[in-house]
PDB file of N, CA and C in Angstrom:
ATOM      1  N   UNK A   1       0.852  -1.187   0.000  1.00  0.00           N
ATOM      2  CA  UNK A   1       0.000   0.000   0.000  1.00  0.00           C
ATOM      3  C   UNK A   1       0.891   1.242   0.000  1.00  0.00           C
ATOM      4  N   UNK A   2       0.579   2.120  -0.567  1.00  0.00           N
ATOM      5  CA  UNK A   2       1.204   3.620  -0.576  1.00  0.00           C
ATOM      6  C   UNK A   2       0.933   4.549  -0.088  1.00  0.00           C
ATOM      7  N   UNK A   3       1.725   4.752   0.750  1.00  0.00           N
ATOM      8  CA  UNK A   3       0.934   5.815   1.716  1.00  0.00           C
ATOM      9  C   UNK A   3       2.170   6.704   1.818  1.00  0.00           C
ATOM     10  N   UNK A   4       1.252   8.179   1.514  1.00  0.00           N
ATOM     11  CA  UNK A   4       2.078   9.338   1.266  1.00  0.00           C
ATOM     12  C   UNK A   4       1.173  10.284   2.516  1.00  0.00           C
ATOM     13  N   UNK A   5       1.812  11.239   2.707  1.00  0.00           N
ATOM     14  CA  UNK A   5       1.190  12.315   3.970  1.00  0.00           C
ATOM     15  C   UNK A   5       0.765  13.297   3.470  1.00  0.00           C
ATOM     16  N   UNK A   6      -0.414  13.836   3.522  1.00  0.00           N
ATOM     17  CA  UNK A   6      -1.534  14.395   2.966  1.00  0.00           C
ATOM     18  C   UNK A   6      -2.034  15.506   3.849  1.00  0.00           C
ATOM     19  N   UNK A   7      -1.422  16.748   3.208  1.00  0.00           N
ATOM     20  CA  UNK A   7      -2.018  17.778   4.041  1.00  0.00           C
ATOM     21  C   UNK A   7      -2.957  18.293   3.544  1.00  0.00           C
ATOM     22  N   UNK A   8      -4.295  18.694   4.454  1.00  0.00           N
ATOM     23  CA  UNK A   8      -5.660  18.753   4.514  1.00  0.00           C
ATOM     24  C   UNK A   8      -6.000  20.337   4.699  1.00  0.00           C
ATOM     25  N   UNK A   9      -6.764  20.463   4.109  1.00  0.00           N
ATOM     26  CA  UNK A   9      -7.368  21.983   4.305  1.00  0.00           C
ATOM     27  C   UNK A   9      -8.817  22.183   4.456  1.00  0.00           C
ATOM     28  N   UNK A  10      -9.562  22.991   4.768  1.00  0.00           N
ATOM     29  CA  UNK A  10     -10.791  23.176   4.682  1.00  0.00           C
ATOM     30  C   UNK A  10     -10.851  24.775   4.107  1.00  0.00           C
ATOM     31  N   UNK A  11     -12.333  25.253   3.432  1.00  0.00           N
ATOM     32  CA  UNK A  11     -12.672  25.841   2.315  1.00  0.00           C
ATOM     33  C   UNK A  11     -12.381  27.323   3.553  1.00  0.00           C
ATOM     34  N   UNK A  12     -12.078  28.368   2.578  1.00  0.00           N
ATOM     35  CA  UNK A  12     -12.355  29.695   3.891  1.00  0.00           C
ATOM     36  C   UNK A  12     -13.838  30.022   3.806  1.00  0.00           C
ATOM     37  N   UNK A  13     -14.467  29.527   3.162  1.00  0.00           N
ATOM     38  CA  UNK A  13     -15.745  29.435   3.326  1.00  0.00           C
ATOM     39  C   UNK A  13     -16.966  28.730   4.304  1.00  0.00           C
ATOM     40  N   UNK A  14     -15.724  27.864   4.911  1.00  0.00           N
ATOM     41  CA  UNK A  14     -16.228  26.797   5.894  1.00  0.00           C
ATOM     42  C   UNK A  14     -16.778  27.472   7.449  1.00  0.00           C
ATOM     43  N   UNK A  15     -17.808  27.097   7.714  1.00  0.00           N
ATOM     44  CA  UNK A  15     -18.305  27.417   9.214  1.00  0.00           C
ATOM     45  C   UNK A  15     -17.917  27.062  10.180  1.00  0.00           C
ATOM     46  N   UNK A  16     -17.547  28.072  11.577  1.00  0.00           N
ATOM     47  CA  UNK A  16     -16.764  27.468  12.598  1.00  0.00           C
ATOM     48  C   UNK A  16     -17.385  26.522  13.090  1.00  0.00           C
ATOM     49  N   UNK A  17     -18.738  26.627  12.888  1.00  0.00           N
ATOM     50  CA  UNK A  17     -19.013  25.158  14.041  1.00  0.00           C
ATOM     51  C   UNK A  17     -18.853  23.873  13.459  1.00  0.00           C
ATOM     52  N   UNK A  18     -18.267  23.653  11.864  1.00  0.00           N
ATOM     53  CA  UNK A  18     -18.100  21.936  11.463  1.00  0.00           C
ATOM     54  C   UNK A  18     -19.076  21.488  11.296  1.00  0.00           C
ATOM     55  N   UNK A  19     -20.715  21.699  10.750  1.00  0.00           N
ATOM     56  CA  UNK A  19     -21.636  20.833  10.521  1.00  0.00           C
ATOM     57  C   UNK A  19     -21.040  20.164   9.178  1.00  0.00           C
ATOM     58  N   UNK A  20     -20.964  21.223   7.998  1.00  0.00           N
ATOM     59  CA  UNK A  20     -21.149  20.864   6.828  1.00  0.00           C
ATOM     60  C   UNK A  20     -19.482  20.857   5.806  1.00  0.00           C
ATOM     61  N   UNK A  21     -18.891  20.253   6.113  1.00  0.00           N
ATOM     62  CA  UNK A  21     -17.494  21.032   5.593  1.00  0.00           C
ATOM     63  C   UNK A  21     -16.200  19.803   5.156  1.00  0.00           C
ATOM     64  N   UNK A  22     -15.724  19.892   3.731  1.00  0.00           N
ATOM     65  CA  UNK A  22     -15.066  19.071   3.292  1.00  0.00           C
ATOM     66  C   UNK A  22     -13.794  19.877   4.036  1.00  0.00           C
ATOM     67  N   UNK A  23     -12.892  18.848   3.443  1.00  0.00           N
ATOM     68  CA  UNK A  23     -11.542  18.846   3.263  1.00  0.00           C
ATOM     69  C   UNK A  23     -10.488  18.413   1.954  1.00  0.00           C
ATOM     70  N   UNK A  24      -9.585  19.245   1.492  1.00  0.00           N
ATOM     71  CA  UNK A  24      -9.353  19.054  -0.092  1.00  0.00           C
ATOM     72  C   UNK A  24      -7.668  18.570   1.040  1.00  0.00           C
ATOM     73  N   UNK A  25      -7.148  17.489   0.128  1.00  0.00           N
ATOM     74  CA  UNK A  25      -5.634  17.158  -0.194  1.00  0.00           C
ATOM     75  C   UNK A  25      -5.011  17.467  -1.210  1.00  0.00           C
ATOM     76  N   UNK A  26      -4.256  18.134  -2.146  1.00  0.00           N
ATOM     77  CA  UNK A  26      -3.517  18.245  -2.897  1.00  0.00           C
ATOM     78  C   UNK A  26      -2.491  17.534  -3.287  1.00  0.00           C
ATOM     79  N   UNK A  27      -2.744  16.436  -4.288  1.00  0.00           N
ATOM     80  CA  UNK A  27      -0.941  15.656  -4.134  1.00  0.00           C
ATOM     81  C   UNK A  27      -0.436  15.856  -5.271  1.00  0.00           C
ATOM     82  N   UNK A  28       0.715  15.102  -5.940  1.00  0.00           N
ATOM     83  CA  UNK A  28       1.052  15.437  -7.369  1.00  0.00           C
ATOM     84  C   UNK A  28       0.127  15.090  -8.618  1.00  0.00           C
ATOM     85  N   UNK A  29      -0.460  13.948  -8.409  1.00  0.00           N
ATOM     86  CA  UNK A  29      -1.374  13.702  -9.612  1.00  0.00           C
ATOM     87  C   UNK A  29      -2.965  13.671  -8.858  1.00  0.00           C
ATOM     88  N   UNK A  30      -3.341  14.152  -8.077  1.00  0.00           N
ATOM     89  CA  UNK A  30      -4.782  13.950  -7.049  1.00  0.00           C
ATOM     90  C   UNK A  30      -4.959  14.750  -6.526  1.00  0.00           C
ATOM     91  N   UNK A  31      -6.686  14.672  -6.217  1.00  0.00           N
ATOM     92  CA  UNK A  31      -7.103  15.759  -5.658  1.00  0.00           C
ATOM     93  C   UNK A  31      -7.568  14.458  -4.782  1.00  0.00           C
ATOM     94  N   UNK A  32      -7.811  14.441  -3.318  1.00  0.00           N
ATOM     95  CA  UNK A  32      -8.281  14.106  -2.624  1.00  0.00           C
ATOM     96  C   UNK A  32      -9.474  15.183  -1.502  1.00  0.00           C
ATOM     97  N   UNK A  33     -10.556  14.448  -1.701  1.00  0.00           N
ATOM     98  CA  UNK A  33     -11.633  15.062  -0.850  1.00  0.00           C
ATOM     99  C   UNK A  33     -12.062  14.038   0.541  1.00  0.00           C
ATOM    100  N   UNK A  34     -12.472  14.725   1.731  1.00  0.00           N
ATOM    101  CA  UNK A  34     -13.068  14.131   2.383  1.00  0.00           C
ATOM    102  C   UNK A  34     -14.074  14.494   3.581  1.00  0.00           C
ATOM    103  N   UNK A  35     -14.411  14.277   4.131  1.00  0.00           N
ATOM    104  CA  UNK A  35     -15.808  14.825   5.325  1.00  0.00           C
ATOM    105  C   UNK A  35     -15.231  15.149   6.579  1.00  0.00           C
ATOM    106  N   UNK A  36     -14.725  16.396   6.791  1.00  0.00           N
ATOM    107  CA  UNK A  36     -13.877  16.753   7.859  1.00  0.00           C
ATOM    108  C   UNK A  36     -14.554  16.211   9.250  1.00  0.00           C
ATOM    109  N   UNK A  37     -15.637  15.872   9.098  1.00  0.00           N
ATOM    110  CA  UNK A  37     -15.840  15.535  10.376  1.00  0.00           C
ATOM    111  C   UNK A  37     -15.671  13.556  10.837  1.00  0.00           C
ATOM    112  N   UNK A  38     -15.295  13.141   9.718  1.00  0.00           N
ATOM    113  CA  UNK A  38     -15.214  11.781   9.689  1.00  0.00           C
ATOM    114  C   UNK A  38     -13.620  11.531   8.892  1.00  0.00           C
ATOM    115  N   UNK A  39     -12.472  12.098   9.962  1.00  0.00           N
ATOM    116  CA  UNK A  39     -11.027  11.670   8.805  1.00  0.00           C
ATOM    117  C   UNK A  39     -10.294  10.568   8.342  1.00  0.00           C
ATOM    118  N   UNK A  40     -11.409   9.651   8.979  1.00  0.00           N
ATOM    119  CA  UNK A  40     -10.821   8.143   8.887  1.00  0.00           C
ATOM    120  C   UNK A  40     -11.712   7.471   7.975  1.00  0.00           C
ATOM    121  N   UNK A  41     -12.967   8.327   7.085  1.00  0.00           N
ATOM    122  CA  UNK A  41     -13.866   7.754   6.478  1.00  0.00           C
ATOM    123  C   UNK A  41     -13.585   7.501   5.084  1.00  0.00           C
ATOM    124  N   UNK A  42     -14.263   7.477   3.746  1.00  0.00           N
ATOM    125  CA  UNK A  42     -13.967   7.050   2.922  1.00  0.00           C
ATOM    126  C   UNK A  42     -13.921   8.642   2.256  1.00  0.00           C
ATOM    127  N   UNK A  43     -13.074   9.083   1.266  1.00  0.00           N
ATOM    128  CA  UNK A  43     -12.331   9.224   0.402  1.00  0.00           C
ATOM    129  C   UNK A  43     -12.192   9.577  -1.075  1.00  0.00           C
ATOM    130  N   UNK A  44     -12.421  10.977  -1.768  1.00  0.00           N
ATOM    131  CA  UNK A  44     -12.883  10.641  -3.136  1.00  0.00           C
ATOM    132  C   UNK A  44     -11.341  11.006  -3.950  1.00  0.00           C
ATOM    133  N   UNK A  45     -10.838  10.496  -4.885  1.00  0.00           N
ATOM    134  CA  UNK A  45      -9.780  10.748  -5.252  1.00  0.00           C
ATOM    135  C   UNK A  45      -9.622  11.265  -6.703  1.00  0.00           C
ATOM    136  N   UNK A  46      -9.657  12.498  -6.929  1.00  0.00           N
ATOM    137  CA  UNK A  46      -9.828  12.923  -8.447  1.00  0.00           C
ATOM    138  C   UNK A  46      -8.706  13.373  -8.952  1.00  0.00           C
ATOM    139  N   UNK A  47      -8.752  12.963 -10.357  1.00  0.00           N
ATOM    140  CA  UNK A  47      -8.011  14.209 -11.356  1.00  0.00           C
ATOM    141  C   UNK A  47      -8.400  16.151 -11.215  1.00  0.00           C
ATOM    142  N   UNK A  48      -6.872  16.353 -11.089  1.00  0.00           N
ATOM    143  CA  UNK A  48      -6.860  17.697 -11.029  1.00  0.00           C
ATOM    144  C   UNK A  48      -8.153  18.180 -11.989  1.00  0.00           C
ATOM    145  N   UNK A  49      -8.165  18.020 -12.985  1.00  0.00           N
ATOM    146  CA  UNK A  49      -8.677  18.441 -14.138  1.00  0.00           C
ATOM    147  C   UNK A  49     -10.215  18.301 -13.951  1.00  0.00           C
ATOM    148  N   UNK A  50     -10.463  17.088 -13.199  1.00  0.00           N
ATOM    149  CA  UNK A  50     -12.087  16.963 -12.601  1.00  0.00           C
ATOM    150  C   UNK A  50     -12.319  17.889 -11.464  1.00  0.00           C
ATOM    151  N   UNK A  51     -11.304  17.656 -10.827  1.00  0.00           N
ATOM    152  CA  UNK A  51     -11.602  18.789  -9.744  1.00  0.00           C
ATOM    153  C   UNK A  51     -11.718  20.282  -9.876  1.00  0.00           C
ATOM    154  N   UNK A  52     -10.675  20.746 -10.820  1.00  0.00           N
ATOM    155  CA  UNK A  52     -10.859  22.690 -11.773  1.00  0.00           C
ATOM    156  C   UNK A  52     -12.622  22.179 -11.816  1.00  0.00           C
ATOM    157  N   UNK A  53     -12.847  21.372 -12.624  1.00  0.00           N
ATOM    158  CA  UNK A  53     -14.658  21.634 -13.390  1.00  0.00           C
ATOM    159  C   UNK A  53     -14.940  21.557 -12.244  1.00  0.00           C
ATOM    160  N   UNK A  54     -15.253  21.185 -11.269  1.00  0.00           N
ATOM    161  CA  UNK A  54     -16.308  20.718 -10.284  1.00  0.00           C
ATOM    162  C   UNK A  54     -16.579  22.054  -9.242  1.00  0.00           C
ATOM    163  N   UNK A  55     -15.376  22.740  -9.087  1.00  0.00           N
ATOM    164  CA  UNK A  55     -15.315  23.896  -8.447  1.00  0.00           C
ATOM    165  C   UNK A  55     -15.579  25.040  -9.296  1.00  0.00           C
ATOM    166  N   UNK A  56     -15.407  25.141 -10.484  1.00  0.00           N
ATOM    167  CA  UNK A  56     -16.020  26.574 -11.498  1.00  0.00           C
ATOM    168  C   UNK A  56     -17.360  26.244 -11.588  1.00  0.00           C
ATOM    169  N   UNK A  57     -18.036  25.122 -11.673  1.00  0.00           N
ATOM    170  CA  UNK A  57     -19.843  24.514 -11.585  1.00  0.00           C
ATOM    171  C   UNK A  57     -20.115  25.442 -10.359  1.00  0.00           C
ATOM    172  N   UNK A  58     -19.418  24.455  -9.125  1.00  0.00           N
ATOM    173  CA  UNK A  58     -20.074  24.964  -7.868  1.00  0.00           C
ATOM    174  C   UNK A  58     -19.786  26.756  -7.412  1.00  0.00           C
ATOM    175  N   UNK A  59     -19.155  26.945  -7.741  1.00  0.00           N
ATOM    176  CA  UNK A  59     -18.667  28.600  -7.337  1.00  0.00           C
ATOM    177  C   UNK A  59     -19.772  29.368  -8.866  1.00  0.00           C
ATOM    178  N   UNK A  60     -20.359  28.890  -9.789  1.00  0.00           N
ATOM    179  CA  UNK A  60     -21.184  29.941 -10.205  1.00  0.00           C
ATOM    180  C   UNK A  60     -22.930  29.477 -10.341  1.00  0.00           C
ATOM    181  N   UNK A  61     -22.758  28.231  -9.194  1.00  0.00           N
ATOM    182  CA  UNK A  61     -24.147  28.106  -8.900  1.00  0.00           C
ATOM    183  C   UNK A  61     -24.548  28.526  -7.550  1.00  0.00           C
TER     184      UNK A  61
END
Protein backbone atom coordinates (compact mmCIF):
# COMPACT_ATOMS: atom_id res chain seq x y z
CA UNK A 1 0.00 0.00 0.00
CA UNK A 2 1.20 3.62 -0.58
CA UNK A 3 0.93 5.82 1.72
CA UNK A 4 2.08 9.34 1.27
CA UNK A 5 1.19 12.32 3.97
CA UNK A 6 -1.53 14.39 2.97
CA UNK A 7 -2.02 17.78 4.04
CA UNK A 8 -5.66 18.75 4.51
CA UNK A 9 -7.37 21.98 4.31
CA UNK A 10 -10.79 23.18 4.68
CA UNK A 11 -12.67 25.84 2.31
CA UNK A 12 -12.35 29.69 3.89
CA UNK A 13 -15.75 29.44 3.33
CA UNK A 14 -16.23 26.80 5.89
CA UNK A 15 -18.31 27.42 9.21
CA UNK A 16 -16.76 27.47 12.60
CA UNK A 17 -19.01 25.16 14.04
CA UNK A 18 -18.10 21.94 11.46
CA UNK A 19 -21.64 20.83 10.52
CA UNK A 20 -21.15 20.86 6.83
CA UNK A 21 -17.49 21.03 5.59
CA UNK A 22 -15.07 19.07 3.29
CA UNK A 23 -11.54 18.85 3.26
CA UNK A 24 -9.35 19.05 -0.09
CA UNK A 25 -5.63 17.16 -0.19
CA UNK A 26 -3.52 18.25 -2.90
CA UNK A 27 -0.94 15.66 -4.13
CA UNK A 28 1.05 15.44 -7.37
CA UNK A 29 -1.37 13.70 -9.61
CA UNK A 30 -4.78 13.95 -7.05
CA UNK A 31 -7.10 15.76 -5.66
CA UNK A 32 -8.28 14.11 -2.62
CA UNK A 33 -11.63 15.06 -0.85
CA UNK A 34 -13.07 14.13 2.38
CA UNK A 35 -15.81 14.82 5.32
CA UNK A 36 -13.88 16.75 7.86
CA UNK A 37 -15.84 15.54 10.38
CA UNK A 38 -15.21 11.78 9.69
CA UNK A 39 -11.03 11.67 8.81
CA UNK A 40 -10.82 8.14 8.89
CA UNK A 41 -13.87 7.75 6.48
CA UNK A 42 -13.97 7.05 2.92
CA UNK A 43 -12.33 9.22 0.40
CA UNK A 44 -12.88 10.64 -3.14
CA UNK A 45 -9.78 10.75 -5.25
CA UNK A 46 -9.83 12.92 -8.45
CA UNK A 47 -8.01 14.21 -11.36
CA UNK A 48 -6.86 17.70 -11.03
CA UNK A 49 -8.68 18.44 -14.14
CA UNK A 50 -12.09 16.96 -12.60
CA UNK A 51 -11.60 18.79 -9.74
CA UNK A 52 -10.86 22.69 -11.77
CA UNK A 53 -14.66 21.63 -13.39
CA UNK A 54 -16.31 20.72 -10.28
CA UNK A 55 -15.31 23.90 -8.45
CA UNK A 56 -16.02 26.57 -11.50
CA UNK A 57 -19.84 24.51 -11.58
CA UNK A 58 -20.07 24.96 -7.87
CA UNK A 59 -18.67 28.60 -7.34
CA UNK A 60 -21.18 29.94 -10.21
CA UNK A 61 -24.15 28.11 -8.90
Amino acid sequence: MNTIELTWFKSSYSSGSGDSCIEVAVASETVHVRDSKVEEGPRLSLAPASWARFVTYAAAG
